[in-house]
C-alpha atoms as a PDB file:
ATOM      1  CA  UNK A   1       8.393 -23.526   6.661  1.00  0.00           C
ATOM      2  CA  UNK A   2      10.604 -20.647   5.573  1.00  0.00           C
ATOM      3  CA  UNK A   3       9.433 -16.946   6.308  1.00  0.00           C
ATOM      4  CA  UNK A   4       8.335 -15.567   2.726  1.00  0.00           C
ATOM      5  CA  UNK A   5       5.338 -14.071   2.394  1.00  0.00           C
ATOM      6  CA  UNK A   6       4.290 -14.027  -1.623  1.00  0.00           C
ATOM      7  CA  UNK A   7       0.875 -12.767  -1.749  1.00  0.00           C
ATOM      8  CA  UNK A   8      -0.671  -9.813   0.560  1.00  0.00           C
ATOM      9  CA  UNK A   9      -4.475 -10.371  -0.290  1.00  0.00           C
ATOM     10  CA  UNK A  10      -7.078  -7.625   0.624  1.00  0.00           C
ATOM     11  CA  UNK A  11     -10.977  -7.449   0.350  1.00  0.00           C
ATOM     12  CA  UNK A  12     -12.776  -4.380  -1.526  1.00  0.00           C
ATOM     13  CA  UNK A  13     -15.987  -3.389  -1.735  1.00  0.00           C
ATOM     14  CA  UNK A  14     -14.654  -0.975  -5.046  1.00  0.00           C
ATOM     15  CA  UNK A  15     -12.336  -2.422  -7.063  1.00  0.00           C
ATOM     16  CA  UNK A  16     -12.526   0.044  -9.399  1.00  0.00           C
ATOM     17  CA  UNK A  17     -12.132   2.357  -7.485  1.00  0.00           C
ATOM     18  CA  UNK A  18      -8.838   1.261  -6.037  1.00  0.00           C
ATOM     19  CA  UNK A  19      -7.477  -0.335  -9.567  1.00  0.00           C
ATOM     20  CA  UNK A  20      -8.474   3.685 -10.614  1.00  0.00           C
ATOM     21  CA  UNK A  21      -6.154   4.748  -7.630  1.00  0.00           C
ATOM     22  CA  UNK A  22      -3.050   2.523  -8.188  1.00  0.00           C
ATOM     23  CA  UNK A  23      -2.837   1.887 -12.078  1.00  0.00           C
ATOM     24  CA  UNK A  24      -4.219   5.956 -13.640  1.00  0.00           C
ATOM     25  CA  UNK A  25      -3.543   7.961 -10.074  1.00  0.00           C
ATOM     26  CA  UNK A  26      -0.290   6.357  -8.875  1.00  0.00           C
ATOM     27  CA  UNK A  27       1.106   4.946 -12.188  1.00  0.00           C
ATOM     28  CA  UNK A  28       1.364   1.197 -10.795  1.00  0.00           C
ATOM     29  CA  UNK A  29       1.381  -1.527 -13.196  1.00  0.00           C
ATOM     30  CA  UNK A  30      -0.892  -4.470 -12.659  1.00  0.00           C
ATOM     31  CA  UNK A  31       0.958  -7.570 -12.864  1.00  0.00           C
ATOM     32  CA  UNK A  32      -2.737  -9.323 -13.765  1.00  0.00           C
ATOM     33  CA  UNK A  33      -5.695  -7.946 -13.510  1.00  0.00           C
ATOM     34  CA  UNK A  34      -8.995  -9.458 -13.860  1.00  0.00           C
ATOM     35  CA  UNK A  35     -12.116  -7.584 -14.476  1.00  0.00           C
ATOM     36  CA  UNK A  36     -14.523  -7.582 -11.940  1.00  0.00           C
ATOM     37  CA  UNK A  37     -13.003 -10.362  -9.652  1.00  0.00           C
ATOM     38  CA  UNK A  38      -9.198  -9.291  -8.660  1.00  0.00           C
ATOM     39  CA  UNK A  39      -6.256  -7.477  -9.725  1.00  0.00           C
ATOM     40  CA  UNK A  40      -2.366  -7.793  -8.589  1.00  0.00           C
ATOM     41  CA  UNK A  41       0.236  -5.550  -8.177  1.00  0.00           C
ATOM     42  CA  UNK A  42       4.219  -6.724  -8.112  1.00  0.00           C
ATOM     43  CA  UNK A  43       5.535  -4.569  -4.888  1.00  0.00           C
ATOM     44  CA  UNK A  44       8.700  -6.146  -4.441  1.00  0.00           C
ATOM     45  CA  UNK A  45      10.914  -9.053  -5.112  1.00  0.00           C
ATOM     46  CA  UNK A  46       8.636 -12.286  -4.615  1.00  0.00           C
ATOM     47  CA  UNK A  47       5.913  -9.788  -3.116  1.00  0.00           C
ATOM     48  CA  UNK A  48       2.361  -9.297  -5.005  1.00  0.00           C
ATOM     49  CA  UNK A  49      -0.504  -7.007  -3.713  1.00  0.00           C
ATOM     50  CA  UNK A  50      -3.403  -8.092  -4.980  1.00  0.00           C
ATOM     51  CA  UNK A  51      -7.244  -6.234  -4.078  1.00  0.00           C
ATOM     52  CA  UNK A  52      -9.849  -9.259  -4.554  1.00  0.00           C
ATOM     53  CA  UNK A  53     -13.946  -7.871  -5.010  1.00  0.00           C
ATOM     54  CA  UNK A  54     -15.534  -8.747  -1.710  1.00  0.00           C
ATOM     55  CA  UNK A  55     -17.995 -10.864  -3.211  1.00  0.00           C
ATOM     56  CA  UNK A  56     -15.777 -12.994  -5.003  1.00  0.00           C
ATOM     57  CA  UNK A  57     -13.570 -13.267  -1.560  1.00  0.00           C
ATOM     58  CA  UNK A  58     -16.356 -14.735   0.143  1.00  0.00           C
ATOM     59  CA  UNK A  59     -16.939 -17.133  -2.026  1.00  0.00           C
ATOM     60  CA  UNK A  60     -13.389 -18.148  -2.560  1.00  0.00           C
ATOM     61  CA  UNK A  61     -12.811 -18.352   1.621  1.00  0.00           C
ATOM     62  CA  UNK A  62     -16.214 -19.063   2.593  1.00  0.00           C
ATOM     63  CA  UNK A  63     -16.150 -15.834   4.318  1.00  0.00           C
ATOM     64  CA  UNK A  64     -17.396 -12.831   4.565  1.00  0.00           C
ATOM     65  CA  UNK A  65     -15.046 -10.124   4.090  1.00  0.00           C
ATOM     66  CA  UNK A  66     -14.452  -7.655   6.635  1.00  0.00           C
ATOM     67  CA  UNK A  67     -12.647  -4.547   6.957  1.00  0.00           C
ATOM     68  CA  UNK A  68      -8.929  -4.292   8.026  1.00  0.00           C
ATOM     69  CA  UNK A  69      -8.053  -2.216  11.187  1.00  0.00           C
ATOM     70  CA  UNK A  70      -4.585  -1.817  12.982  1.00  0.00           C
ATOM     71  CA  UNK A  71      -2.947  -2.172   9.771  1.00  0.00           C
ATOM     72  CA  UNK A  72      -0.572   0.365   7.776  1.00  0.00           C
ATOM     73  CA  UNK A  73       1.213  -0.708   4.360  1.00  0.00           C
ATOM     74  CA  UNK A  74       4.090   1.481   4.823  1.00  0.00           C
ATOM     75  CA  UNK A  75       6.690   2.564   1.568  1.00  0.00           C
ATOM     76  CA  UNK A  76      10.058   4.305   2.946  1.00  0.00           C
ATOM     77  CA  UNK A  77      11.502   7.352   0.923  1.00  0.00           C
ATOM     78  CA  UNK A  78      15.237   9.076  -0.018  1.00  0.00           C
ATOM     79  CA  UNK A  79      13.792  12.641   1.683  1.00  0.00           C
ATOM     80  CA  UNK A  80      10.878  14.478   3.772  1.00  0.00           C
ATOM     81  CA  UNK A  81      10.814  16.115   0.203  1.00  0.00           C
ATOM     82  CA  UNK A  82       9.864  12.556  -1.393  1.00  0.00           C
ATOM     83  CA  UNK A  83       7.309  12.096   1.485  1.00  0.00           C
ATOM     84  CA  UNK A  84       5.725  15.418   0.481  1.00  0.00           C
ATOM     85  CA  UNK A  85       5.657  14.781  -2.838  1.00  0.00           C
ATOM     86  CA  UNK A  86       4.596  10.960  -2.942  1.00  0.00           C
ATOM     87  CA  UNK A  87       1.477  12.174  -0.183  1.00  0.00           C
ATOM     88  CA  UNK A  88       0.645  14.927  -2.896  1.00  0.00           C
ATOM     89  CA  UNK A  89       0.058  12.695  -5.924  1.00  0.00           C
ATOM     90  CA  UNK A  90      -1.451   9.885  -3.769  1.00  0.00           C
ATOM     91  CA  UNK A  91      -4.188  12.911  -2.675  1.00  0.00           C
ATOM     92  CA  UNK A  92      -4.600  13.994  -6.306  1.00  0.00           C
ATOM     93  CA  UNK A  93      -5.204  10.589  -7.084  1.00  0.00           C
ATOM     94  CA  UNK A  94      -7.927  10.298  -4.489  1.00  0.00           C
ATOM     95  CA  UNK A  95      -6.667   9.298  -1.665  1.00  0.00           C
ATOM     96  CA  UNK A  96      -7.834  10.568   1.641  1.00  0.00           C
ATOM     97  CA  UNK A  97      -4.683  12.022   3.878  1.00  0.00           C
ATOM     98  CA  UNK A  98      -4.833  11.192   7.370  1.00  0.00           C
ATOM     99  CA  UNK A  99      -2.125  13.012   8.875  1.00  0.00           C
ATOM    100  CA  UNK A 100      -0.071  15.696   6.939  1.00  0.00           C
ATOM    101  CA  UNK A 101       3.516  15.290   6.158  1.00  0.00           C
ATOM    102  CA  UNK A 102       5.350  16.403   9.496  1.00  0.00           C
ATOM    103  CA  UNK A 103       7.826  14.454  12.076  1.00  0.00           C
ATOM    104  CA  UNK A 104       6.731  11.543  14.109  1.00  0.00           C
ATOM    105  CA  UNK A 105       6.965  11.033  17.629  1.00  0.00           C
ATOM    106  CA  UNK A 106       9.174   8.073  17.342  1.00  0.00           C
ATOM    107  CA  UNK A 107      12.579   7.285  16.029  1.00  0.00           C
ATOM    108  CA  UNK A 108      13.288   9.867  13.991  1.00  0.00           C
ATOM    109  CA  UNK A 109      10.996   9.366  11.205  1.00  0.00           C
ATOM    110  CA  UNK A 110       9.496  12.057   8.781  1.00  0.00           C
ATOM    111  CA  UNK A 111       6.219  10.986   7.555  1.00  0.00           C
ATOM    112  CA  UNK A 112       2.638  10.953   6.602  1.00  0.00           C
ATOM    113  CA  UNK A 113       0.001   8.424   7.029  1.00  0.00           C
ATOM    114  CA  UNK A 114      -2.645   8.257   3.910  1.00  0.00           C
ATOM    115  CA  UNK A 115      -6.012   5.693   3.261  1.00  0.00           C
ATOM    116  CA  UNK A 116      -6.334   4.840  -0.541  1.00  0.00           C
ATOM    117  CA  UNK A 117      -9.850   4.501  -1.496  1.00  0.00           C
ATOM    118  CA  UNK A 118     -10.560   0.758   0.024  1.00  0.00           C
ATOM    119  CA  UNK A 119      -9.232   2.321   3.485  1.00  0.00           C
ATOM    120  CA  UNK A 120      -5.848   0.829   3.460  1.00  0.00           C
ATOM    121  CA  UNK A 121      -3.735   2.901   5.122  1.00  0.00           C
ATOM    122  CA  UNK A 122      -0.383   4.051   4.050  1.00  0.00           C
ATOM    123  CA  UNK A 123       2.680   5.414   6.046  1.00  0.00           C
ATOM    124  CA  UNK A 124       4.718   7.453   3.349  1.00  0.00           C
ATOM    125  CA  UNK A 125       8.128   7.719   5.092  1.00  0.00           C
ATOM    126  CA  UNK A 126      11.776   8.663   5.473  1.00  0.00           C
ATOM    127  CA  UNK A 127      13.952   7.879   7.935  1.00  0.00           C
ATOM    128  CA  UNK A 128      17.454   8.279   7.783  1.00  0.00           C
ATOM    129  CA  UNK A 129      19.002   5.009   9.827  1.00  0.00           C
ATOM    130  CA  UNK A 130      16.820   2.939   7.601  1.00  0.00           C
ATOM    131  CA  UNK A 131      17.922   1.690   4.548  1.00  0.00           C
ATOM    132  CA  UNK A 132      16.620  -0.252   1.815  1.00  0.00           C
ATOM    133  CA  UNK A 133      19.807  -2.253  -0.174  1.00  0.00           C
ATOM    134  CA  UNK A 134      19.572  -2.870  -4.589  1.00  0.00           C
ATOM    135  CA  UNK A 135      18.278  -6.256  -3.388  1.00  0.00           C
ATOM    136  CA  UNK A 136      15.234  -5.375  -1.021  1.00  0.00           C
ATOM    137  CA  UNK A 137      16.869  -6.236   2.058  1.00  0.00           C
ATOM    138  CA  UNK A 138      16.000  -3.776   4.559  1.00  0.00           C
ATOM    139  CA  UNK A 139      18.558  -2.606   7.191  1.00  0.00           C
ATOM    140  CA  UNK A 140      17.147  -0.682  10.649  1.00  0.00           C
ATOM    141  CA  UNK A 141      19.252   1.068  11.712  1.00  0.00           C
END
């Protein structure tokens, strides 16, 4: 078996709330959405995010769904700038900051950590030996 991972699938309690978040707040496109049972987002090359209603997750696993900890989703920036302003739209679109823009305590990262409105939590980041090449391939360091 090769290492791809295609779909990232998490259970919400809201989906409209987090379709709300992504698509009108962030400016995402959904790649399909289906009322009231899932909706996908394209994040990268061969990469979808989808948010599947709770309910509906149940019944297509069999099992309950249960909330995600020890988990961040992280997205790397060009700048602390970038960070700063990528953490103030995500807030403005209703998502809950965690920690405030400001330098980490490891490897020389500038970044923020914010929940979007199903509790996912993002790391909104730059780092300067990391690298992300035209073809997704990430380099660190």
């Amino acid at each position: 078996m090769d290492s791809n991972v295609h779909f990232i699938t998490l259970a919400t309690d809201d989906l409209e709330s987090v379709r709300d978040f992504y698509v009108r707040g962030l400016g995402w496109t959904a790649h399909l959405d289906v009322p009231d049972e899932i909706v996908f987002f394209q994040v990268a090359p061969g990469l979808l995010l989808a948010f599947f209603d709770s309910r509906k997750f149940g019944e297509d696993t069999g099992r309950a769904a249960v909330s995600v900890s020890g988990l961040t989703l992280a997205h790397n920036v060009d700048s602390p700038d970038a960070v700063v302003e990528t953490v103030t739209r995500m807030r403005a679109a209703g998502g809950s900051v965690v920690k405030e823009p400001q330098a980490g305590a490891f490897g020389g990262v500038f970044h923020a950590l914010v929940e979007d409105p199903n509790g996912v939590l993002w790391e909104i980041a730059h780092n300067p030996s990391w690298s992300i090449g035209d073809d997704g391939t990430v380099s660190l360091g």
